[in-house]
C-alpha atoms as a PDB file:
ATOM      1  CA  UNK A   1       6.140  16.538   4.489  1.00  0.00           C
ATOM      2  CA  UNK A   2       4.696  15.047   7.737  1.00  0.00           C
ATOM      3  CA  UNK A   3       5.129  11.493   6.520  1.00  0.00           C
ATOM      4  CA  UNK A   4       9.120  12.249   5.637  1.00  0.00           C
ATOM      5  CA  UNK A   5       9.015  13.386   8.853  1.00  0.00           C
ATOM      6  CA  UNK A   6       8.186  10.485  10.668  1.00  0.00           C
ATOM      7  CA  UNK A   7      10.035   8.262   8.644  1.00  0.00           C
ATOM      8  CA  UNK A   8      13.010   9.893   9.254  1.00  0.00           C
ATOM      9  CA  UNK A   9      11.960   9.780  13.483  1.00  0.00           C
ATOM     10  CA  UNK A  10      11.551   5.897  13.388  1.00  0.00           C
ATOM     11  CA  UNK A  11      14.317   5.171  10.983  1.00  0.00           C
ATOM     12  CA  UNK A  12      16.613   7.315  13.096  1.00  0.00           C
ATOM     13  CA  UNK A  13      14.971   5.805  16.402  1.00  0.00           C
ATOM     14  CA  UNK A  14      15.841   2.579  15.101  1.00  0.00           C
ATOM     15  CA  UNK A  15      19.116   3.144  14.101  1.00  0.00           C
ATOM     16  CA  UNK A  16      20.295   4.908  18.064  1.00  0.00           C
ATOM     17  CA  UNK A  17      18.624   1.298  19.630  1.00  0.00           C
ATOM     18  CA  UNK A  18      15.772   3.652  20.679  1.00  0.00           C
ATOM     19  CA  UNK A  19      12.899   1.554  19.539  1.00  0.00           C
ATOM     20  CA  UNK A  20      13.009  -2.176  17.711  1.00  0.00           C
ATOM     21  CA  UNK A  21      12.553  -2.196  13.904  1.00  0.00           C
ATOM     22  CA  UNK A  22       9.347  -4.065  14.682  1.00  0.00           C
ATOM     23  CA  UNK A  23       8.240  -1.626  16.818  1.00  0.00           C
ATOM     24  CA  UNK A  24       8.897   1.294  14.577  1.00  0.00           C
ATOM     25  CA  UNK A  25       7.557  -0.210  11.607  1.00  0.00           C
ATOM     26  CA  UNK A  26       4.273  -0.742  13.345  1.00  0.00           C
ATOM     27  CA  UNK A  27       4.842   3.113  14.786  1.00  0.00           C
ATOM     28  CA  UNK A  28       5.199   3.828  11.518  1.00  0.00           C
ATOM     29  CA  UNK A  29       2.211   1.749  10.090  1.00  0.00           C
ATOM     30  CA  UNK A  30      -0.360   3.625  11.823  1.00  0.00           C
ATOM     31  CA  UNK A  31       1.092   7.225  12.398  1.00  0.00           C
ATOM     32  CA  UNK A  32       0.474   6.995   8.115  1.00  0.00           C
ATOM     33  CA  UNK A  33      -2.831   6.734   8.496  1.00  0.00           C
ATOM     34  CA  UNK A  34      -3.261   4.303   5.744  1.00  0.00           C
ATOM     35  CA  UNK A  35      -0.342   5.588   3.340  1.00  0.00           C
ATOM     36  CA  UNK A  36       1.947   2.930   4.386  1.00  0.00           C
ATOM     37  CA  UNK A  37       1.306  -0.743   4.724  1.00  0.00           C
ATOM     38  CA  UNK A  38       3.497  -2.450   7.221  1.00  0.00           C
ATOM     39  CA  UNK A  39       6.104  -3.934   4.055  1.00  0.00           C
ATOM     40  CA  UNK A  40       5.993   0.085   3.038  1.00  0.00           C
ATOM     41  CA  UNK A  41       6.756   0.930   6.344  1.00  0.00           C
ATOM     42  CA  UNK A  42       9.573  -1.465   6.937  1.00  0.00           C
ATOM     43  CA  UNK A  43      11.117  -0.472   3.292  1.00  0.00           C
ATOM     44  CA  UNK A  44      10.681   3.299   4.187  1.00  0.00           C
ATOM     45  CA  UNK A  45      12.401   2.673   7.761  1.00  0.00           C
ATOM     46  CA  UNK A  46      15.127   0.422   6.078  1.00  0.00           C
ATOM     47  CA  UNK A  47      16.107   3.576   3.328  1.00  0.00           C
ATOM     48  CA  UNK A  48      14.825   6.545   5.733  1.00  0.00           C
ATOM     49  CA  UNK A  49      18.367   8.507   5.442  1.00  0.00           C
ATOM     50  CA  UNK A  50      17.176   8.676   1.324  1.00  0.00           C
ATOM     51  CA  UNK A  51      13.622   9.032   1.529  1.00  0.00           C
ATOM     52  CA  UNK A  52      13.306  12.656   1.476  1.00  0.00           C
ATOM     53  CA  UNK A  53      15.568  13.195  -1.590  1.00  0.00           C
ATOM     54  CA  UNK A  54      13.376   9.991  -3.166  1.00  0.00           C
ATOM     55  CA  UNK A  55       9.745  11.744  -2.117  1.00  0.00           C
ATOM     56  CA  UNK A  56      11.046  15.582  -3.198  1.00  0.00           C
ATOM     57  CA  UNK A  57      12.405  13.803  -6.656  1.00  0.00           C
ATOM     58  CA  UNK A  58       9.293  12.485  -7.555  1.00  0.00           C
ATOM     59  CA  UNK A  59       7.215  15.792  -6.515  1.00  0.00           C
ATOM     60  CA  UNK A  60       9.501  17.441  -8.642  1.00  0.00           C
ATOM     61  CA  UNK A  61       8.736  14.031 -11.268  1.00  0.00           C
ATOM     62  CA  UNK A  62       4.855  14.212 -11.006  1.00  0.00           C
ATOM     63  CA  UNK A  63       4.883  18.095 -11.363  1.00  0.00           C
ATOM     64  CA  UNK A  64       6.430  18.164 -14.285  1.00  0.00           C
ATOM     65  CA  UNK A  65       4.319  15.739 -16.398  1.00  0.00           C
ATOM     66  CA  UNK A  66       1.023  17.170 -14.650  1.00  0.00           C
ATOM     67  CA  UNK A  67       2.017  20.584 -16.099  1.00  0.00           C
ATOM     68  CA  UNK A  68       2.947  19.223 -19.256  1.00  0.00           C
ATOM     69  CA  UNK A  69      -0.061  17.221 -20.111  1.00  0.00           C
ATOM     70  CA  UNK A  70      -2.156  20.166 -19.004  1.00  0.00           C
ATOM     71  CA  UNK A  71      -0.337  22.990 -21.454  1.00  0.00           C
ATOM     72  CA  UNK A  72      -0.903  20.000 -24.104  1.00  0.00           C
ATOM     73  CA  UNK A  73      -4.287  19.279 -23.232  1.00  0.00           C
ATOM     74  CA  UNK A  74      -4.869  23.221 -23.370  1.00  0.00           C
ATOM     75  CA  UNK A  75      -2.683  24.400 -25.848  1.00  0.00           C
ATOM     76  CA  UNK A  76      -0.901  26.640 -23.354  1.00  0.00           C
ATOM     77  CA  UNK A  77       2.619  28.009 -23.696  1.00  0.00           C
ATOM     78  CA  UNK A  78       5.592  25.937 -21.515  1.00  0.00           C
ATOM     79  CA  UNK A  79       6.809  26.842 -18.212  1.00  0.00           C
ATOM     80  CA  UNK A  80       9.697  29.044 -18.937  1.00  0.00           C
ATOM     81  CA  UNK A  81      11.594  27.637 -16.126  1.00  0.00           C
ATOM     82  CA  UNK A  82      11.616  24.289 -18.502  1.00  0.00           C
END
């Protein structure tokens, strides 16, 4: 998870006086290439100790109902680790 990554580098950055929030939310800004807009990035930066638990939740989230709507759609048997 490259973007965890770097959230957790600026947030931590930030919180050791290494960079400015400002400065790491704009970091942060581009380094997404277009997945975080500069209020994402600030929010991100501002809960970055969380973010990787809150990311890998709803991984775990979108998997789940992408499988399930598929065995629906197809008539296919559930996961058996469900």
């Amino acid at each position: 998870m490259a973007l965890v990554d770097d959230i957790e580098f600026y947030g931590n950055a930030v919180d050791t006086g290494k960079m400015t929030r400002q400065d790491a939310v704009k970091a942060l800004a581009e380094a997404s290439n277009g997945g975080l807009t500069e209020h994402g990035a600030a929010e991100s930066i501002r809960n970055w100790k969380t973010r990787r638990r809150d990311y890998q939740a709803a991984a775990q989230a979108a998997r789940r109902t992408l499988t399930n709507c598929l065995n629906t759609l197809y008539e296919l048997p559930s996961h058996p680790s469900e």
